[in-house]
C-alpha atoms as a PDB file:
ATOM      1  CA  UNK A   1       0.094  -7.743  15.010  1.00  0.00           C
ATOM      2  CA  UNK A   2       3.915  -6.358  15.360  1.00  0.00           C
ATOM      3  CA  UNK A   3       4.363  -2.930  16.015  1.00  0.00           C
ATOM      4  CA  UNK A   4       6.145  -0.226  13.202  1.00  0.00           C
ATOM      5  CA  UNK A   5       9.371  -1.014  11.631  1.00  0.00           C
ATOM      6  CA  UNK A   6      10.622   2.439   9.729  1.00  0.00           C
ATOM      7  CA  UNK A   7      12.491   2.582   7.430  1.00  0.00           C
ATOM      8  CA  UNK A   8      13.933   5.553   5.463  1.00  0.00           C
ATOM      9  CA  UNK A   9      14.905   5.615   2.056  1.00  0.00           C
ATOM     10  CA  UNK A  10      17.177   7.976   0.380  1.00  0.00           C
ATOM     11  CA  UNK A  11      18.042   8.066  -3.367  1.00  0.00           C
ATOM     12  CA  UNK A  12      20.038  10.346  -5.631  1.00  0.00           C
ATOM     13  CA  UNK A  13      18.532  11.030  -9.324  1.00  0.00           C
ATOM     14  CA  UNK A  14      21.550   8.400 -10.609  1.00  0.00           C
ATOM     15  CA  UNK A  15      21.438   5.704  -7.738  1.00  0.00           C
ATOM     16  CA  UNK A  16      18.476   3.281  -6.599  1.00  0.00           C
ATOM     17  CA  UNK A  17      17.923   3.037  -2.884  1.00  0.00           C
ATOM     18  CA  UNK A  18      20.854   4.475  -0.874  1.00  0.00           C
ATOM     19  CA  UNK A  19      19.896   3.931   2.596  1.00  0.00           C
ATOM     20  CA  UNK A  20      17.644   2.056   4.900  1.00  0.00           C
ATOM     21  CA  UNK A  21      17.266   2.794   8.648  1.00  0.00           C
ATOM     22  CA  UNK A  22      15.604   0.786  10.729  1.00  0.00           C
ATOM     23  CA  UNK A  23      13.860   1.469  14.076  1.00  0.00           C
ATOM     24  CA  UNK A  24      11.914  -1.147  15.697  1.00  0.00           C
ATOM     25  CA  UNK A  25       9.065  -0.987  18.032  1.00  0.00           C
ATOM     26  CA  UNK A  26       8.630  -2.241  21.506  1.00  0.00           C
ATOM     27  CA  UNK A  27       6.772  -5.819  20.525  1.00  0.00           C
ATOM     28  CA  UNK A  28       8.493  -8.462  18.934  1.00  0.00           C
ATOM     29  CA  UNK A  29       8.940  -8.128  15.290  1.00  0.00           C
ATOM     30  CA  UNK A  30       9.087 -10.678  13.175  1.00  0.00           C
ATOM     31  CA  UNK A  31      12.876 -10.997  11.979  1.00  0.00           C
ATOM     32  CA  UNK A  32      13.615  -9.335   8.804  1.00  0.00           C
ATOM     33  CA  UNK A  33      16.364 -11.963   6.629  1.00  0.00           C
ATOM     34  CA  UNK A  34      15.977 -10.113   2.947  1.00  0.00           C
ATOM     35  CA  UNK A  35      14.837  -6.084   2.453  1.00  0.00           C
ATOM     36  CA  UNK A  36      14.337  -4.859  -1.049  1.00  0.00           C
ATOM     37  CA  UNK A  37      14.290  -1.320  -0.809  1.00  0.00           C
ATOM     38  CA  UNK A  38      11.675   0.552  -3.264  1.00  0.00           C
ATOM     39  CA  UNK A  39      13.018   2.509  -6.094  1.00  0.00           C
ATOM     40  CA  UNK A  40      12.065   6.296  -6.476  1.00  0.00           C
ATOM     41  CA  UNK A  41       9.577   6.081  -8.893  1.00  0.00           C
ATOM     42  CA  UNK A  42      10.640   8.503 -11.884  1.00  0.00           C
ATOM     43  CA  UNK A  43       7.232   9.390 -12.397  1.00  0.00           C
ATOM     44  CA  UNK A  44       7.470  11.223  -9.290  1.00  0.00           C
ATOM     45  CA  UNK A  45      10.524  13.202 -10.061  1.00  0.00           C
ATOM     46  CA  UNK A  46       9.352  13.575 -13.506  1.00  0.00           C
ATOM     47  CA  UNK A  47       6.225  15.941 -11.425  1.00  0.00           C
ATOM     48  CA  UNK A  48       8.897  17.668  -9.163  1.00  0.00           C
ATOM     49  CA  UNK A  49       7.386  15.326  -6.377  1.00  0.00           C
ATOM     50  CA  UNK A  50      11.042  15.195  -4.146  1.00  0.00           C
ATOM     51  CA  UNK A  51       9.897  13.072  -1.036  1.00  0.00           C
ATOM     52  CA  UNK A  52       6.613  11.271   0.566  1.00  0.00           C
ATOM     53  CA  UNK A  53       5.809   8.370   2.825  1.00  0.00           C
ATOM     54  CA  UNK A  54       4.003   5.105   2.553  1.00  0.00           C
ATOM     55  CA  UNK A  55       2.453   3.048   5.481  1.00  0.00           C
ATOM     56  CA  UNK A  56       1.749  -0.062   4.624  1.00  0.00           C
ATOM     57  CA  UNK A  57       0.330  -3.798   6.341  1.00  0.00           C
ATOM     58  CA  UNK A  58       2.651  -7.001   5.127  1.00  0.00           C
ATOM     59  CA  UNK A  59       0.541 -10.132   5.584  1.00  0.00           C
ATOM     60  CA  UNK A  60       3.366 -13.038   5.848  1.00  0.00           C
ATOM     61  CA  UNK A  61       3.126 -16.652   5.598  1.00  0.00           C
ATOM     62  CA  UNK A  62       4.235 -19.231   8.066  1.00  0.00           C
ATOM     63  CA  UNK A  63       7.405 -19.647   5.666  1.00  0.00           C
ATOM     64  CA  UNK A  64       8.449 -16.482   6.116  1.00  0.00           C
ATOM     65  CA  UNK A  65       6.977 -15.329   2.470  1.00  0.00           C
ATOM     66  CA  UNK A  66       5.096 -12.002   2.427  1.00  0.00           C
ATOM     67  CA  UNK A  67       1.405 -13.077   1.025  1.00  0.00           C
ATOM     68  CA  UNK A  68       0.064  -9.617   0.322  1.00  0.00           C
ATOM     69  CA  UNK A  69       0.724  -6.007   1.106  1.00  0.00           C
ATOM     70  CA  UNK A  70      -2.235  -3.251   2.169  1.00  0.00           C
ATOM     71  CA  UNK A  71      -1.423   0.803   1.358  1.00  0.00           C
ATOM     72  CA  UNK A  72      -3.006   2.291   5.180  1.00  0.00           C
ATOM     73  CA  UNK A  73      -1.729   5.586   4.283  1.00  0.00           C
ATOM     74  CA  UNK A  74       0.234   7.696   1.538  1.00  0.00           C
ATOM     75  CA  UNK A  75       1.361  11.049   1.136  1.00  0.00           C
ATOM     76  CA  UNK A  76       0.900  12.163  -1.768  1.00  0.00           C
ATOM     77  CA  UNK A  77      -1.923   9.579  -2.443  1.00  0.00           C
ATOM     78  CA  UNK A  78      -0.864   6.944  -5.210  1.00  0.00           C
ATOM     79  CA  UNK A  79       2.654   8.669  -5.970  1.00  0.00           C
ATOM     80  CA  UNK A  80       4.648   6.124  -4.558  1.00  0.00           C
ATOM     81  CA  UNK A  81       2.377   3.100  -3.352  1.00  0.00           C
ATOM     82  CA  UNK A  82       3.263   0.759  -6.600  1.00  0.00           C
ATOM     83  CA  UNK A  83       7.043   0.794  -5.552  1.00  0.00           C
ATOM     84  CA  UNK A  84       6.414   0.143  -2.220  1.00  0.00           C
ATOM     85  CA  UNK A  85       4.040  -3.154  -3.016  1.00  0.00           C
ATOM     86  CA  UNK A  86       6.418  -4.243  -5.224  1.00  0.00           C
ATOM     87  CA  UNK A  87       9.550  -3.602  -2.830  1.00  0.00           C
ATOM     88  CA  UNK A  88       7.488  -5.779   0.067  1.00  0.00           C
ATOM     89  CA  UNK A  89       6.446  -8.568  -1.635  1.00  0.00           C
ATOM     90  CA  UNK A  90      10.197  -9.362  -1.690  1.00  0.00           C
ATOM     91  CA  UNK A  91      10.781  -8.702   1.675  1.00  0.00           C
ATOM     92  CA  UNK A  92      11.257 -12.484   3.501  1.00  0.00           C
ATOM     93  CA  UNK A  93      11.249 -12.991   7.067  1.00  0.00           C
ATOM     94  CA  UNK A  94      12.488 -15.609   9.588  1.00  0.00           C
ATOM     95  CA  UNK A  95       9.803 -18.669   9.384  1.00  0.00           C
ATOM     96  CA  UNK A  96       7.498 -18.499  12.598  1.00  0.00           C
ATOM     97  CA  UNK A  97       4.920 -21.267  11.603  1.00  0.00           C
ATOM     98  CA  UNK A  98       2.475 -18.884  11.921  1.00  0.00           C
ATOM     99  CA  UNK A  99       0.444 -16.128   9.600  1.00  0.00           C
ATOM    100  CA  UNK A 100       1.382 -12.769  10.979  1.00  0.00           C
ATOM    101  CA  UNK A 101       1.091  -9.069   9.619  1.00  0.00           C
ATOM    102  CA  UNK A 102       3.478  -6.565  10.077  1.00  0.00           C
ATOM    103  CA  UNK A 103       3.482  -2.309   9.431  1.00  0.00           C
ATOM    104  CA  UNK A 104       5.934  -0.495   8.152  1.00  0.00           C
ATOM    105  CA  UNK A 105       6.420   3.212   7.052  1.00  0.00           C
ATOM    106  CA  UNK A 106       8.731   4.186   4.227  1.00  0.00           C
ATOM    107  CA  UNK A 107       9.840   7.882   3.707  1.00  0.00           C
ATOM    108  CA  UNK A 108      11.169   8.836   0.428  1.00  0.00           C
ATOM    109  CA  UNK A 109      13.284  11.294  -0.425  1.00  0.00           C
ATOM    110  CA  UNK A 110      15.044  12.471  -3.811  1.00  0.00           C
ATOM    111  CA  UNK A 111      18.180  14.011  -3.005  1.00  0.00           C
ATOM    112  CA  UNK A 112      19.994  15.679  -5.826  1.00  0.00           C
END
């Protein structure tokens, strides 16, 4: 299993996604070659809910596809977990022939 790739995403109330920033661990990662970032669910803003983080395990094919995604840990529970699987079941990676898993955190935040 690869160590934590974070990224953080920033969105305004009129734009998706602004920013991703990425900070990878000491053990080789597999190679990232398409990120969809998550959208801020309005659901959240619609509760005043302004920012949160998602943890969450990628299991990825040999091709590169991601295969499946696990929620490890959410705060606030549920709020933002749907955008995240969705997001990471786009995500491809560099083909490694093999079936690997890979963590990531996501931080939200809704800046005005």
């Amino acid at each position: 299993m690869s160590k934590n790739l974070i990224p953080t995403v920033s969105r305004s109330l009129l734009g998706l996604a602004a920013a991703l920033v990425l900070a990878a661990g000491a053990h080789a990662t597999p190679k990232i070659v398409k990120k969809v970032p998550p959208e801020f669910p309005a659901e959240a803003a619609r509760q005043s809910i302004s920012q949160g983080s998602v943890r969450a395990k990628m299991n990825i094919e040999p091709d590169g596809k991601v295969s499946g995604v696990e929620i490890l840990e959410a705060e606030p529970r549920k709020v933002f977990d749907k955008a995240v699987t969705r997001a990471l079941m786009d995500w491809k990676f560099e083909p490694s022939g093999q079936k690997e898993t890979h963590e990531v955190k996501l931080v939200f935040k809704n800046e005005d």
